[in-house]
Protein backbone atom coordinates (compact mmCIF):
# COMPACT_ATOMS: atom_id res chain seq x y z
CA UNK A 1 -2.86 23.40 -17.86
CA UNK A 2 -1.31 20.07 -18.18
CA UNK A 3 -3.81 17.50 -16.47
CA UNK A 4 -2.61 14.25 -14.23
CA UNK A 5 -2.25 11.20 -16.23
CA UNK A 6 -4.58 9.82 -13.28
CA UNK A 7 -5.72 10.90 -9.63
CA UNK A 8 -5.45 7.09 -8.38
CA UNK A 9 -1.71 6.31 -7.56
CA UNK A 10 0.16 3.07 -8.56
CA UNK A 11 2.28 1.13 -6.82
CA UNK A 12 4.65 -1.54 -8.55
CA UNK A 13 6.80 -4.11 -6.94
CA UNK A 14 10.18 -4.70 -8.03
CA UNK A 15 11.59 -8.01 -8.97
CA UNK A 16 13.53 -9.94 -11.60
CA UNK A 17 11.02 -8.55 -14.61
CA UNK A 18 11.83 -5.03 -13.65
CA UNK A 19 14.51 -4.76 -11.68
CA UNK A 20 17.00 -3.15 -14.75
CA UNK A 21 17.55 0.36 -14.89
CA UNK A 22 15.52 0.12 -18.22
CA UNK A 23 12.53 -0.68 -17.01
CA UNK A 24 12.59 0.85 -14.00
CA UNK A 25 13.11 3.76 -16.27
CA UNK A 26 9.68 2.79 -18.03
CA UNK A 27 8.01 2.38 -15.06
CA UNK A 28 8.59 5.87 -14.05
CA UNK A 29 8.18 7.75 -17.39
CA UNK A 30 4.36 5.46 -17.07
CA UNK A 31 3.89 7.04 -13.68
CA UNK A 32 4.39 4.73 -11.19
CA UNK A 33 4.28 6.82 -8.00
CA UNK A 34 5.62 3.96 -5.25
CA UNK A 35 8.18 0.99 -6.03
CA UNK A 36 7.09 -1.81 -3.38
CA UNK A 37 9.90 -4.48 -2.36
CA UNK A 38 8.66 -7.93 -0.75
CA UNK A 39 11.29 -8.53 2.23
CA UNK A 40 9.25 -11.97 1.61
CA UNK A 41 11.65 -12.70 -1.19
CA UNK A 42 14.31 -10.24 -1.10
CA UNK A 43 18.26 -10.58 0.50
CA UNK A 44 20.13 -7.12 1.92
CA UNK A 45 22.62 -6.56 -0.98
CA UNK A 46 19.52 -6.70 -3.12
CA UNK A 47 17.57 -4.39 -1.18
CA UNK A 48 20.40 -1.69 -1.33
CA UNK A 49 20.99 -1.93 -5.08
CA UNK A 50 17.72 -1.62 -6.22
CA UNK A 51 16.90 1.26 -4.11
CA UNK A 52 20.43 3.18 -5.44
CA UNK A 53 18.51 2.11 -8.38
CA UNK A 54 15.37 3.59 -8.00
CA UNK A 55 16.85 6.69 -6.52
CA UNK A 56 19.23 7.37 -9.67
CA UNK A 57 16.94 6.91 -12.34
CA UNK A 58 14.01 9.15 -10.66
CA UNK A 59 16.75 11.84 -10.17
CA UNK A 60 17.84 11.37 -13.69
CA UNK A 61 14.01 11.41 -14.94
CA UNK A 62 13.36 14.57 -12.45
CA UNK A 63 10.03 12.16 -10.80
CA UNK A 64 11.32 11.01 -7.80
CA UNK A 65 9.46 7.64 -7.03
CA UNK A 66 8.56 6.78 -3.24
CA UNK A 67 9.91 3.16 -1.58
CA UNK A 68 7.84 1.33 0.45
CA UNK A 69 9.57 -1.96 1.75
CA UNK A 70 6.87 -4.37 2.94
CA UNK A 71 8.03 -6.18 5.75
CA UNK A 72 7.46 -9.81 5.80
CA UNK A 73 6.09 -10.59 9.41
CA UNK A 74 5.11 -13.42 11.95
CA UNK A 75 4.03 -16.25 9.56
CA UNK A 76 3.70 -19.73 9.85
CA UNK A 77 4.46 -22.03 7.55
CA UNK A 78 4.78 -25.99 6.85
CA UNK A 79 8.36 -27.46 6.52
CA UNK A 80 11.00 -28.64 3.41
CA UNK A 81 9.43 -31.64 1.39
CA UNK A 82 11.79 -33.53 -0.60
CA UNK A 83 8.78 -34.51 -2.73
CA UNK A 84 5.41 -33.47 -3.17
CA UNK A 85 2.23 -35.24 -0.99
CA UNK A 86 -0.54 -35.64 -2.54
CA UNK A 87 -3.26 -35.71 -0.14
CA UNK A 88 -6.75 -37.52 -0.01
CA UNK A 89 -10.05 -36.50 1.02
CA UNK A 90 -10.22 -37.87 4.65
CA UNK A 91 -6.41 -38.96 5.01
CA UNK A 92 -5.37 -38.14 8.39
CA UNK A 93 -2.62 -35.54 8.84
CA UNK A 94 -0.64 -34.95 11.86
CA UNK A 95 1.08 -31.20 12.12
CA UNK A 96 4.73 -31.61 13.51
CA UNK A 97 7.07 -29.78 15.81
CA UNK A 98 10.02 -31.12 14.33
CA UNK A 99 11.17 -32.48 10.92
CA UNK A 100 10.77 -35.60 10.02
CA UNK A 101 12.75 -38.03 7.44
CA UNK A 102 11.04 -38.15 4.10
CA UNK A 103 8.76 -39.76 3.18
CA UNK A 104 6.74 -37.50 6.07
CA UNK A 105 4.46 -40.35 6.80
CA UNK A 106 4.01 -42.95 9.71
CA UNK A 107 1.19 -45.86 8.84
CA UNK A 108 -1.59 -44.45 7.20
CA UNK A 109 -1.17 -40.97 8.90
CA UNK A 110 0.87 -38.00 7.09
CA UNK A 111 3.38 -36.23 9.18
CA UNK A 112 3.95 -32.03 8.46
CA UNK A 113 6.23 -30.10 9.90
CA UNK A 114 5.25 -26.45 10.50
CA UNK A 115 7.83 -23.99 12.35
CA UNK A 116 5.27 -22.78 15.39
CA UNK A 117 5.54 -24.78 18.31
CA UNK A 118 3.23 -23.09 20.48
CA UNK A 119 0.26 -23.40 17.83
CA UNK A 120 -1.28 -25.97 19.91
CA UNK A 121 -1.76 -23.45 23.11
CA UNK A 122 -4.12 -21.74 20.37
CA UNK A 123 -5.69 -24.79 18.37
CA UNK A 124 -8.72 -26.45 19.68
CA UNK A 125 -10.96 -30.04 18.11
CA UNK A 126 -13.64 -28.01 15.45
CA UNK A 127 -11.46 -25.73 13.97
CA UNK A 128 -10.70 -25.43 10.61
CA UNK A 129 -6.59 -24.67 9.39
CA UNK A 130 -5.70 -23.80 5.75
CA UNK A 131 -2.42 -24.76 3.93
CA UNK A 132 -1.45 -23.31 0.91
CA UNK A 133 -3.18 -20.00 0.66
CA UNK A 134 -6.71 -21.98 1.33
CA UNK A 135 -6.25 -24.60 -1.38
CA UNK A 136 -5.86 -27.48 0.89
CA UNK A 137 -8.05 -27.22 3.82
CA UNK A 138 -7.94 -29.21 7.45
CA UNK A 139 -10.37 -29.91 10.25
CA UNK A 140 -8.95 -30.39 13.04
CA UNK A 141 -9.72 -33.45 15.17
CA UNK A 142 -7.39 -32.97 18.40
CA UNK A 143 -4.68 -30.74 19.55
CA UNK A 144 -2.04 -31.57 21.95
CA UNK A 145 1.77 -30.29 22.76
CA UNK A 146 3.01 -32.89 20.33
CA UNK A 147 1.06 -32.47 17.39
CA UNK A 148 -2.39 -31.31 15.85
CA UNK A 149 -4.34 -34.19 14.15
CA UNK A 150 -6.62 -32.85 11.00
CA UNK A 151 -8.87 -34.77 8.66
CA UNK A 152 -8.13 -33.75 4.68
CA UNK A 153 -11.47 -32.21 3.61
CA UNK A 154 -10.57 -32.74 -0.30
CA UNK A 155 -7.57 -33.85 -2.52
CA UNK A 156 -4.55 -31.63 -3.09
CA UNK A 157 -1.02 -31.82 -3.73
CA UNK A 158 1.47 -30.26 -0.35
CA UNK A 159 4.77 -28.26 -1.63
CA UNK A 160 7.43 -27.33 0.39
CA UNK A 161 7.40 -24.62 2.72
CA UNK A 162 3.63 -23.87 2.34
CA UNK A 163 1.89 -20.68 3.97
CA UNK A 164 -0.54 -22.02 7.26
CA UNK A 165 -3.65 -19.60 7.43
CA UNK A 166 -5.80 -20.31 10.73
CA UNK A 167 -9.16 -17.75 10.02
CA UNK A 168 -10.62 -16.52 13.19
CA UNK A 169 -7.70 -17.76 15.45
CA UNK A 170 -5.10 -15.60 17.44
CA UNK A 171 -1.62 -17.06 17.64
CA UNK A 172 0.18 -14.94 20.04
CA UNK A 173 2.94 -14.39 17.01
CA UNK A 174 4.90 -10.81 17.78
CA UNK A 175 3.65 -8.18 15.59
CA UNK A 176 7.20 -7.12 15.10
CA UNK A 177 9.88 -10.54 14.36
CA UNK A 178 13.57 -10.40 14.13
CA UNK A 179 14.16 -11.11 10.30
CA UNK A 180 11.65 -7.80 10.47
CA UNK A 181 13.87 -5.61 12.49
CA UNK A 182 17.13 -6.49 10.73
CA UNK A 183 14.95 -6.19 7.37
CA UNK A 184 13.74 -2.56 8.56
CA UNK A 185 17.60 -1.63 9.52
CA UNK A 186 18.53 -2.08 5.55
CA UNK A 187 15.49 -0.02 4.61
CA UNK A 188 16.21 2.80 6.95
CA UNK A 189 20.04 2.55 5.79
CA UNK A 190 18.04 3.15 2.19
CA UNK A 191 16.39 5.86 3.29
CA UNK A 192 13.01 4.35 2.31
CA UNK A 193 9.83 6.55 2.79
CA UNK A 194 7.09 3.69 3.79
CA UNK A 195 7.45 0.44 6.00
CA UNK A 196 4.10 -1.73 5.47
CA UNK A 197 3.35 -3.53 8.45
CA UNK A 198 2.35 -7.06 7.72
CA UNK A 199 -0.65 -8.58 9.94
CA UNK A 200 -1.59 -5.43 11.40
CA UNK A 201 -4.19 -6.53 14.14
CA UNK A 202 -3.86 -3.78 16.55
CA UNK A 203 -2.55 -0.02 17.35
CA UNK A 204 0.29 -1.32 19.86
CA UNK A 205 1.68 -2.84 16.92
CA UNK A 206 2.17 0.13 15.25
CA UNK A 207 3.27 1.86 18.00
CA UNK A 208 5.97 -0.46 18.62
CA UNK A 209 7.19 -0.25 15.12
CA UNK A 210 7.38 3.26 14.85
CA UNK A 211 9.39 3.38 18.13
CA UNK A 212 11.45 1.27 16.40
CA UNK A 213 12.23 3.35 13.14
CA UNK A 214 12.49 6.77 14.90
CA UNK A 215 15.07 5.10 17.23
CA UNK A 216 17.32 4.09 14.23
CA UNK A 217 16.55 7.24 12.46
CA UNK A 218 13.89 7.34 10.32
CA UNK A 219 11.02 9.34 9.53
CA UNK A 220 9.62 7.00 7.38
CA UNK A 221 5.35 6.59 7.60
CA UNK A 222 4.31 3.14 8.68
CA UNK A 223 1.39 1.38 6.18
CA UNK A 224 -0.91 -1.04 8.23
CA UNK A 225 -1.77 -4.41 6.16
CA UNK A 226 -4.49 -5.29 7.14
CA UNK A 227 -4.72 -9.52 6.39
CA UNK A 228 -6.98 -10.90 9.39
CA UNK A 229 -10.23 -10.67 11.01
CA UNK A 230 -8.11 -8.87 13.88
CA UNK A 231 -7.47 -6.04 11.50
CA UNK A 232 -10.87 -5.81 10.55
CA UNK A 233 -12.25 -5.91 14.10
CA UNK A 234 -9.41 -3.36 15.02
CA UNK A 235 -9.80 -0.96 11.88
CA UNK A 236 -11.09 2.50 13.21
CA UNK A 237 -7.70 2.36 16.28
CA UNK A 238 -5.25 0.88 13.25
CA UNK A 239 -6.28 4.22 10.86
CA UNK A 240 -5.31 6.42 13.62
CA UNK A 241 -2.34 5.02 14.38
CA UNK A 242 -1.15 4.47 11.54
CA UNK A 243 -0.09 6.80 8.07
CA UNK A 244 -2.05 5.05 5.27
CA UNK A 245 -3.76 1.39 4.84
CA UNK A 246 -3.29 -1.54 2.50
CA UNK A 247 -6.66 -3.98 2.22
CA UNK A 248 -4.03 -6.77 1.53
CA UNK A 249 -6.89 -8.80 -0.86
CA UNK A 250 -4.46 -11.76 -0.87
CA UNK A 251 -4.87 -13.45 3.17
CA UNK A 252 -7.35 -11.21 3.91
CA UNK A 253 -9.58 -13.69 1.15
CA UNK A 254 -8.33 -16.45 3.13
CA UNK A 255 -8.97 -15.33 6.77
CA UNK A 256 -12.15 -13.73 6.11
CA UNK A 257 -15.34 -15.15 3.88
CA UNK A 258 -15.12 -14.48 0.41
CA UNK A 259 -18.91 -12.74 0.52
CA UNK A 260 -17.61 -10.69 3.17
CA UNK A 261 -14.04 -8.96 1.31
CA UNK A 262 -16.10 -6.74 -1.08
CA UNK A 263 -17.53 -5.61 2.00
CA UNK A 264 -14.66 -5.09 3.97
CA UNK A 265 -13.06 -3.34 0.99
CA UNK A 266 -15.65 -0.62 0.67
CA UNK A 267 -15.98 -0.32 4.30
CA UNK A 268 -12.21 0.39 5.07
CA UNK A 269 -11.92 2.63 2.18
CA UNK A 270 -14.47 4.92 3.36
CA UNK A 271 -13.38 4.58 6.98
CA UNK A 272 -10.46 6.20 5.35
CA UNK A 273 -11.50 8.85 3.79
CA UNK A 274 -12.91 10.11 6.98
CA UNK A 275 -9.99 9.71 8.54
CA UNK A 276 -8.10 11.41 5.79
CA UNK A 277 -6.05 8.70 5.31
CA UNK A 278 -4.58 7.49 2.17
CA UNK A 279 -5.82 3.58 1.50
CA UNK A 280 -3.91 0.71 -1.03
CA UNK A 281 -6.10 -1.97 -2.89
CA UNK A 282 -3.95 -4.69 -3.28
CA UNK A 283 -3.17 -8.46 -4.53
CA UNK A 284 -5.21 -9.62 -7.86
CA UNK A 285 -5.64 -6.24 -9.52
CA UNK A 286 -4.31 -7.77 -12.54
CA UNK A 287 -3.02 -11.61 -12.04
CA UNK A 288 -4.01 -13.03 -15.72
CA UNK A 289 -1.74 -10.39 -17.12
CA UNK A 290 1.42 -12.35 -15.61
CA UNK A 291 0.93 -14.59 -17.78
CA UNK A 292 -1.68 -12.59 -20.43
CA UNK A 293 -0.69 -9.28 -22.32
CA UNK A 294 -4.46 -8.40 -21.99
CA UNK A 295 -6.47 -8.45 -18.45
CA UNK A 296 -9.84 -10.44 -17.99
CA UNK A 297 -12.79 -8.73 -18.09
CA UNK A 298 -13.44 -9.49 -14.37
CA UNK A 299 -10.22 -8.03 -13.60
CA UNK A 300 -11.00 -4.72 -14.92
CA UNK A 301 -14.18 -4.02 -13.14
CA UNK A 302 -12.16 -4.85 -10.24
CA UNK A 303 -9.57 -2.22 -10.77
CA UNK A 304 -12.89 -0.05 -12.03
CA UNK A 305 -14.82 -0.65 -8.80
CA UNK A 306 -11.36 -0.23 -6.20
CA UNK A 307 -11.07 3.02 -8.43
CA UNK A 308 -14.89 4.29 -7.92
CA UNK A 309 -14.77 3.73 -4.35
CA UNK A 310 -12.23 6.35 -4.00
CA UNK A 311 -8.87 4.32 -3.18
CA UNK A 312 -5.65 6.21 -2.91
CA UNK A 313 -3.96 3.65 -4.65
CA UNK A 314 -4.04 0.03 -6.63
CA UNK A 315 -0.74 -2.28 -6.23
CA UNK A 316 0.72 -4.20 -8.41
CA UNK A 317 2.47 -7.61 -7.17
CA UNK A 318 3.34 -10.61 -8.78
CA UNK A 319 2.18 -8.67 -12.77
CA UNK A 320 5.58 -6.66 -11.88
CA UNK A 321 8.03 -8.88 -10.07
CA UNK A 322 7.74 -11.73 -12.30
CA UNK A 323 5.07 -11.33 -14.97
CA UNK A 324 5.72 -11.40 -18.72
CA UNK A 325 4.23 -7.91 -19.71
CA UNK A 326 4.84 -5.64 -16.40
CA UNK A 327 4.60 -2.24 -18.63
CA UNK A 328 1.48 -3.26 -20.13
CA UNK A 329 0.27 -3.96 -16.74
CA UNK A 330 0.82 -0.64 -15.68
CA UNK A 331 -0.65 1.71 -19.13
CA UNK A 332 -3.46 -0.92 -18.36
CA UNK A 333 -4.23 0.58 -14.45
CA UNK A 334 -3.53 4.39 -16.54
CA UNK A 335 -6.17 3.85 -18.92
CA UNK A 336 -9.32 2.62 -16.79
CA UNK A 337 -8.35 4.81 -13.94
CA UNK A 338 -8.21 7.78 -16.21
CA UNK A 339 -11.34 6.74 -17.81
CA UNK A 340 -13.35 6.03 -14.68
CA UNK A 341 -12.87 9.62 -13.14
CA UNK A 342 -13.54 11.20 -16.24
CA UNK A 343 -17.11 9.41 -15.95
CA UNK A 344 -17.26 10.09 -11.43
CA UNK A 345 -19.38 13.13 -11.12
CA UNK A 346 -17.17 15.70 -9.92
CA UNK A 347 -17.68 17.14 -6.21
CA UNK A 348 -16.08 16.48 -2.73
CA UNK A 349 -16.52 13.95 -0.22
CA UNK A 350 -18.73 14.88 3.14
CA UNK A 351 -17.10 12.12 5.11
CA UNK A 352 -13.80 13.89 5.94
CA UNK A 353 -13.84 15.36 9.00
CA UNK A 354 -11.60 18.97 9.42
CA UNK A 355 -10.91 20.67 12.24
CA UNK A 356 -8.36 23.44 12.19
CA UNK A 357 -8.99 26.49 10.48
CA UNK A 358 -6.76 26.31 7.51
CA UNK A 359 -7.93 22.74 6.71
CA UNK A 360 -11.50 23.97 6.57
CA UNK A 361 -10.25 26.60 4.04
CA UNK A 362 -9.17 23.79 1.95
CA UNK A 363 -12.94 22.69 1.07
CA UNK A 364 -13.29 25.98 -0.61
CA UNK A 365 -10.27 26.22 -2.63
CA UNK A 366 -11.22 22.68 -3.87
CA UNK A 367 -14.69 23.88 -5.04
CA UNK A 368 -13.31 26.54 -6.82
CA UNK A 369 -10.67 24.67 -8.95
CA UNK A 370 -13.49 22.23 -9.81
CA UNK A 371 -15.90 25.27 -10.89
CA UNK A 372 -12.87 27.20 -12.74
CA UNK A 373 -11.30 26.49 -16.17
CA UNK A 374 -7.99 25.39 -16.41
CA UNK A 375 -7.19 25.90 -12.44
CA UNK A 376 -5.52 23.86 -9.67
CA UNK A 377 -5.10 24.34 -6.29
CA UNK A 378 -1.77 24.75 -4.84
CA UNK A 379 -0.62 24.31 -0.75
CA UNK A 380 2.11 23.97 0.96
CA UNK A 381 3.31 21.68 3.86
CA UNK A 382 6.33 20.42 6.08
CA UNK A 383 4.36 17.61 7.63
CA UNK A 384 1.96 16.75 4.94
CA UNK A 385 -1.31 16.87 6.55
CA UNK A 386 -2.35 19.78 4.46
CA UNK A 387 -1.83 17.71 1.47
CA UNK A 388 -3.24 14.59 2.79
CA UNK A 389 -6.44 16.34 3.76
CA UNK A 390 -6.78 18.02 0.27
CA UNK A 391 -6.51 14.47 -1.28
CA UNK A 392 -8.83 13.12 0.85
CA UNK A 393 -11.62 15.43 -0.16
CA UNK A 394 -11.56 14.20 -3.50
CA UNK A 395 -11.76 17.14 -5.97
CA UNK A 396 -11.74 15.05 -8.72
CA UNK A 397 -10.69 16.88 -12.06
CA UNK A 398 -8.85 19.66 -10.48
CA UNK A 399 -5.01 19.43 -10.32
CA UNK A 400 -2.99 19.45 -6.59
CA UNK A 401 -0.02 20.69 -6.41
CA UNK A 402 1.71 19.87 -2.99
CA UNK A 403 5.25 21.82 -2.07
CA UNK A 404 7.29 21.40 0.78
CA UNK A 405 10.84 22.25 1.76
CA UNK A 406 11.13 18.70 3.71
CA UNK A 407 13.49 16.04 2.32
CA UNK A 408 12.06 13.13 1.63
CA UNK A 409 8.41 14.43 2.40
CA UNK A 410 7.97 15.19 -1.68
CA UNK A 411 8.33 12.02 -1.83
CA UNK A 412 5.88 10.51 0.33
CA UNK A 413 3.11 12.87 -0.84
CA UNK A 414 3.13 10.62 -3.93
CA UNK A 415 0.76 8.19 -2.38
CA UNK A 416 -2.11 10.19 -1.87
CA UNK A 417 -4.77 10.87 -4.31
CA UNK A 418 -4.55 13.17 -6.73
CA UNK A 419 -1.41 15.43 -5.32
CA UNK A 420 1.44 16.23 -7.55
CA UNK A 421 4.37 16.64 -5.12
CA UNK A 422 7.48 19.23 -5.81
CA UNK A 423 10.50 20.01 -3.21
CA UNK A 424 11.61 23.62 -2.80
CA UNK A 425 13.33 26.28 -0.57
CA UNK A 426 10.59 27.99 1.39
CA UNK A 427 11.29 31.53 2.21
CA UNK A 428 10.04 33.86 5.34
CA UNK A 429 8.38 35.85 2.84
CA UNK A 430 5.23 33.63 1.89
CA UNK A 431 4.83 35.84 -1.30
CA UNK A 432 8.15 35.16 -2.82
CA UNK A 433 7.29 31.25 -1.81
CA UNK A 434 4.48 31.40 -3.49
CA UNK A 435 6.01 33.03 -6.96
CA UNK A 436 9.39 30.05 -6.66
CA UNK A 437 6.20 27.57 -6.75
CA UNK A 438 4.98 29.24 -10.32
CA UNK A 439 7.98 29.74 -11.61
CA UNK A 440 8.79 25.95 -10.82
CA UNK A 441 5.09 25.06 -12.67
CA UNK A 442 6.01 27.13 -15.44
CA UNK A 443 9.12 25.55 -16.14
CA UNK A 444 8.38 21.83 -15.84
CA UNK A 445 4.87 22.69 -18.36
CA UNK A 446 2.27 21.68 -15.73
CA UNK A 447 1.34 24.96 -15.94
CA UNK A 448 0.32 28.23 -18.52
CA UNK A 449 0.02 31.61 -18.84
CA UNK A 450 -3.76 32.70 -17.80
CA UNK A 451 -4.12 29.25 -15.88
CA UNK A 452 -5.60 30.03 -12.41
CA UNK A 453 -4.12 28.68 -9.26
CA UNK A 454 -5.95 28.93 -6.00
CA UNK A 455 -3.77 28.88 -3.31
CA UNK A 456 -4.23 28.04 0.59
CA UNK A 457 -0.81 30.40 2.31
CA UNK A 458 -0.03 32.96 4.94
CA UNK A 459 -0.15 35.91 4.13
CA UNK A 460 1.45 39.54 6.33
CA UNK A 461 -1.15 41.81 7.24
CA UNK A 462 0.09 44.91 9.04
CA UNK A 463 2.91 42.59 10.86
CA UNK A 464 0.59 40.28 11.41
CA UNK A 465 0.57 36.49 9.95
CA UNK A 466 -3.29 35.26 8.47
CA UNK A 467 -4.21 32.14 6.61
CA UNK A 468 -5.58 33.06 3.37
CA UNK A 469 -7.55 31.38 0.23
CA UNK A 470 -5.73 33.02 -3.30
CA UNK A 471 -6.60 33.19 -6.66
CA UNK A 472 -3.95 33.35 -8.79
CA UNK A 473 -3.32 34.05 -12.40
CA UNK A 474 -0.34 32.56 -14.34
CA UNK A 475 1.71 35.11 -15.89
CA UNK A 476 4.75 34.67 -17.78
């Protein structure tokens, strides 16, 4: 039996470094599961060539890749600088409404323009507001209609259009803006299998944006980022709302304490797994390597410790878009994924919780392709949840093969843990199903004669339809 290269998925994101059908063909043939595009820095006619792309080569490969677009979100951000500032400790800095003529300074106080006017309504004297991903940190010192006065708590240098972080503060920003809907329209068009949903604080904002893609159309399966202490407060509601989590390492280290994201990590991974939902570990897995064709040592335990905790999947960001060695980056998540769950001591997790019948069954089946040589298990599923649920419990070691008949669902399957997914006609006769799934096996080598296959189906029984746990011997 031919064993995953991995159970842990990867997820790349597309930019200039890998955008060509060449290495998008690399990517693929190294087992990238999901292709992530940033609507952060990514135009329409872009969007719908690289996911032709993407579509193409997978056919042409026969591994059809998922495409999550990651929608961009409410975000507030400082204004155009013709030059750089470079700030002092205690220089006074006034936060704008409108722009100002360079240089964006009046006496001995600076003047910044950032694009929220109603951030007053939500800024109060004490509290602390972050420019630049955290490098350049403010306390603020009054807040009124026309501005927000800060001290500079130590010397930096201010670019243009620089990202405003405000930990522990609600803005009132929609969950949902207008570059995002119009953004979402071209990924529908696409037919793209994930939307992530930047900022997720609650479930109404997931609500809201799946209204919104099944009344254009799509099916798609909505990923929650979760990037503030909102998300964190709101986690167990945002898991069942939504179809799979990202712990979106890069704001969420801004908004939260640094002591605390380990923490939050491991927490929201296993809250997860009990809801038998598929979870992303993203940002930093492997930033030296932009520049570096070897990671840091720090960087691998990382990867090693997201990996041991059980994630679904580790994302790839800026190593892929625009770093030097984006292949590399991904044989490098291969080989310490593969070689940490050789070394996890094989058995299944207790925290998932199954209900239904046939979900129970799937428990067993696992334990029996972990205990059997040279076995799998194999199910099959039109919404999924079968496969998710067998994912989620973990069987690490033992192959699982998902198959559905649903268009587009083959390829969403590819984010969870451990499934390999495969799209073919079902019939009414579960046995002849079952025998096009072997046959498929046996022709694409993931399977040999005398491998075992145990197999979760219906089965007839005097006229009668029962769920059923199968052992199956491979047979040319």
């Amino acid at each position: 039996m031919r064993s995953l290269p991995r159970h842990t998925k990867v997820i790349a994101t597309i930019g200039p470094a890998t955008e060509s059908r060449e290495m998008l063909k690399k990517l693929i043939e190294s087992h990238v599961d999901v292709f992530r595009i940033n609507m952060a820095h990514a135009d329409h006619d872009w969007v719908k060539t690289i996911s032709q792309r993407i579509r193409d080569v997978g056919t042409e490969l026969n591994r059809e890749p998922a495409i999550m677009m990651d929608v961009k979100g409410p975000e507030i951000r400082t204004g155009y600088l013709h030059n750089e500032v470079n700030l002092k400790e205690d220089d006074l800095l006034d936060l704008i409404f409108e722009a100002q003529p360079s240089p964006p300074i009046t006496g001995e106080i600076w003047q910044i323009e950032v694009n929220y006017d109603r951030l007053p309504e939500h800024i109060k004297s004490g509290n602390t507001i972050l420019l630049d991903n955290g490098l350049i940190p403010l306390l603020v010192l009054d807040s009124s209609p026309e501005k927000i006065r800060c001290q500079v708590k130590q010397d930096a240098t201010l670019k243009s259009r620089r990202h405003v972080n405000l930990p522990g503060i609600e803005t009132g920003l929609p969950s949902l803006t207008g570059k995002d809907r119009k953004d979402s329209l071209v990924g529908i068009e696409s037919t793209h299998d994930y939307f992530a949903l930047s900022f997720t604080r609650d479930a109404d904002s997931i609500d809201l944006f799946r209204s919104f893609l099944r009344e254009n159309g799509s099916d798609a399966q909505i990923i929650a980022k979760i990037e503030d202490q909102k998300g964190v407060q709101n986690i167990e509601e945002i898991i069942k709302a939504s179809d799979a989590l990202m712990v979106a390492r890069g704001d969420l280290g801004i908004e939260c304490a640094f002591e605390d994201l380990p923490i939050i990590q491991r927490k929201t991974v296993g809250s997860c797994l009990a809801g038998g939902k598929p979870v992303i570990i993203a940002t930093h897995m492997l930033e030296s390597m932009i520049e570096s064709p070897v990671p840091t040592r720090a960087e691998v335990s990382d990867v090693a410790n997201a990996v041991n905790e059980g994630a679904d999947c580790i994302m790839l960001s800026g190593e892929t878009t625009t770093g030097k060695y984006p292949i590399e980056c991904v044989q490098m998540l291969n080989r310490i994924s593969s070689r940490l769950e050789e070394e996890i001591q094989p058995g299944l997790t207790e925290e998932l919780k199954l209900f239904r019948p046939k979900a129970k069954m799937l428990r067993s089946a696992a334990m029996l392709a972990m205990r059997m040589e040279n076995s799998a298990v194999l199910v099959f599923t039109r919404s999924g949840d079968l496969a998710a649920k067998l994912g989620a419990l973990r069987p690490n070691g033992a192959p699982l093969f998902a198959f559905t008949d649903v268009d587009g669902l083959h390829r969403r399957l590819r984010l969870i843990w451990g499934i390999e997914p495969f799209l073919i006609d079902f019939s009414n006769d579960p046995e002849i199903t079952i025998q096009v799934a072997i046959k498929k096996l046996l022709e694409e080598e993931w399977v040999h004669h005398g491998d075992h296959l145990i197999t979760v189906t219906n089965v007839f029984a005097h006229d009668k339809v029962v769920e059923s746990i199968q052992i199956r011997e491979v047979t040319n």
